[in-house]
Protein backbone atom coordinates (compact mmCIF):
# COMPACT_ATOMS: atom_id res chain seq x y z
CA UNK A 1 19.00 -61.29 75.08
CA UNK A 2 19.37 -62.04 71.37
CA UNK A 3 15.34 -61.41 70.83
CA UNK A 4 15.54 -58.42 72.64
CA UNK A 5 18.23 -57.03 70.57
CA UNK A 6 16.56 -58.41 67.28
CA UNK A 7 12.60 -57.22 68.82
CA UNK A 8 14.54 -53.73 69.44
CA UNK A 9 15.87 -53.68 66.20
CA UNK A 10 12.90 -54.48 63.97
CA UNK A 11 10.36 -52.23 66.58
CA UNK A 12 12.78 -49.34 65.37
CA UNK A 13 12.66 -50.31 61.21
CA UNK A 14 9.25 -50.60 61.34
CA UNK A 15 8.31 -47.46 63.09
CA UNK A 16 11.09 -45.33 61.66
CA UNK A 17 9.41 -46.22 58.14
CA UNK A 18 5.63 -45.39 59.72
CA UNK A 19 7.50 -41.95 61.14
CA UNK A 20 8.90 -41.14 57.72
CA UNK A 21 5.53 -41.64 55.42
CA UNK A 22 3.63 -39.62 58.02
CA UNK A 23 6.19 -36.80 57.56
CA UNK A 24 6.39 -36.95 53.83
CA UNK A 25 2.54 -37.45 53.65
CA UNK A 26 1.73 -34.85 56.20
CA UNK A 27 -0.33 -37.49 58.13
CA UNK A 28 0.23 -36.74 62.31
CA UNK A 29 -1.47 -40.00 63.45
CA UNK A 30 1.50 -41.95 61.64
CA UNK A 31 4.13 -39.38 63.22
CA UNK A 32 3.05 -40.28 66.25
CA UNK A 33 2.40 -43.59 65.99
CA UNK A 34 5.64 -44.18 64.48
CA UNK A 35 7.37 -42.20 67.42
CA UNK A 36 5.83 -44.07 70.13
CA UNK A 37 7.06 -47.08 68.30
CA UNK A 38 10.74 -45.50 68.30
CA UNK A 39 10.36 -44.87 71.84
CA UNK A 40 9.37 -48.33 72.23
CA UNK A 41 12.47 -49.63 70.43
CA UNK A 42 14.59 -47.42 72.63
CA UNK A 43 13.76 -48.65 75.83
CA UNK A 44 13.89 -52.14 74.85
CA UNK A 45 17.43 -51.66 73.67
CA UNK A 46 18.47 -49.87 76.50
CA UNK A 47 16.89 -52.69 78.77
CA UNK A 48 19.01 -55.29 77.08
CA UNK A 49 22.16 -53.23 77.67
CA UNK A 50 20.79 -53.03 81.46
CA UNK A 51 20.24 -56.92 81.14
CA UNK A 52 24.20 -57.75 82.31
CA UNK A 53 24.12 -54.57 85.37
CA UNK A 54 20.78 -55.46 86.56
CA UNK A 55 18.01 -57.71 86.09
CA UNK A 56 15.21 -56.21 88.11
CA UNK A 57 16.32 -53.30 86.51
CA UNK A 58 15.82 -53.94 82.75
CA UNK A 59 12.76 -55.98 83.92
CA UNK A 60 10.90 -52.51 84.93
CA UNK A 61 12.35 -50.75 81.91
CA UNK A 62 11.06 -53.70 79.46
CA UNK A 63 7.18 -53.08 81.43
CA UNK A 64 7.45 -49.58 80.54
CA UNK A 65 8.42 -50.17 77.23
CA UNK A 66 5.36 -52.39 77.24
CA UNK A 67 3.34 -49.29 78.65
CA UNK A 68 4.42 -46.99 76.05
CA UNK A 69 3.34 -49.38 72.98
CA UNK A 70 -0.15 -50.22 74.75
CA UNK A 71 -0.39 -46.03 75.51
CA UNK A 72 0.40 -45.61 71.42
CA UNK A 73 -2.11 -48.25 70.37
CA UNK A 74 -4.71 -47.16 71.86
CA UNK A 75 -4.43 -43.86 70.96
CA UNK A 76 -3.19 -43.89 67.47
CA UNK A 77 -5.92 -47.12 67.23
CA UNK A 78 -2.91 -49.35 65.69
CA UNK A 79 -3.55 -53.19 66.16
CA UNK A 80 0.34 -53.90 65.35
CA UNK A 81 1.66 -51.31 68.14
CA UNK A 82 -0.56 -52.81 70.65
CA UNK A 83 0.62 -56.64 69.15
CA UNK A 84 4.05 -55.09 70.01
CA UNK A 85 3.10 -55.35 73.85
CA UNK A 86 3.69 -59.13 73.59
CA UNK A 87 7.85 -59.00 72.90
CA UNK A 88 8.36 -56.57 75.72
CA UNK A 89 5.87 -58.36 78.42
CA UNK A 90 7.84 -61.94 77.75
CA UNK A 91 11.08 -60.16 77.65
CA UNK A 92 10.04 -58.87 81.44
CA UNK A 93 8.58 -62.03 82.11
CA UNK A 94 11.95 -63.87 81.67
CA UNK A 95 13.86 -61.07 83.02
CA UNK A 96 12.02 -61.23 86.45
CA UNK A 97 12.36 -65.24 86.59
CA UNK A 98 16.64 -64.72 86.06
CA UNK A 99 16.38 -62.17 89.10
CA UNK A 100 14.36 -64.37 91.30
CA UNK A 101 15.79 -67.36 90.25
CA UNK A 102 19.22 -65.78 90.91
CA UNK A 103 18.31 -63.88 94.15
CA UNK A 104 16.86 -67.73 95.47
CA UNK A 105 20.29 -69.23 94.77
CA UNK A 106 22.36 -66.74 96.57
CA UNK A 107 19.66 -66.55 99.84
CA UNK A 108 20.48 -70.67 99.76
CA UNK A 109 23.74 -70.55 99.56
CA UNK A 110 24.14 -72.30 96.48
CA UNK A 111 26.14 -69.42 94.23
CA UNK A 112 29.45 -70.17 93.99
CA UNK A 113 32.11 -67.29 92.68
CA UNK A 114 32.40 -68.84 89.24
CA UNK A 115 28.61 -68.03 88.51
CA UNK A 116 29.33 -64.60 89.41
């Protein structure tokens, strides 16, 4: 969950910095785009902390996340934010196939109590 941490982290930068020259610049398209992208960056990072509890979990979080950026792209009309939708769609993606793939293992009775 390294990317999700490090997609979390530079979703946050990069809209914090859109956030902050809409504010000085009195611009409320960049305020808002930049706040969606915060939100973004939030549940992403609270996904990956919901990675270790629950998979399924932080799987459903990560789609919303991917919601909120395709919601802000189209209607702040920013290419990037809706280019964001990619990080949180794999992240699901991956988080979905560690749930399955875990949930197949225990209905087989293949987990064993050092796996978890």
């Amino acid at each position: 969950m390294v990317l999700g941490i490090l997609f979390a982290t530079y979703v946050g930068i990069e809209s914090y910095l859109i956030a902050a020259v809409g504010v000085v610049n009195q611009i409320p398209q960049l305020v808002g785009d930049g706040g969606g992208g915060i939100l973004v960056a939030l549940l992403c990072a609270t996904a990956v902390v919901l990675v270790w509890l629950s998979p399924l979990a932080s799987g459903l979080i990560f789609l919303l996340a991917t919601v909120v950026s395709g919601l802000a792209g189209v209607i702040y009309q920013d290419n990037v934010t809706l280019f964001w939708m990619l990080g949180p769609i794999v992240l699901a993606i991956v988080n979905f196939t560690v749930y399955w793939s875990q949930r197949r293992q225990r209905q087989s009775g293949q987990w064993t109590e050092s796996q978890g």
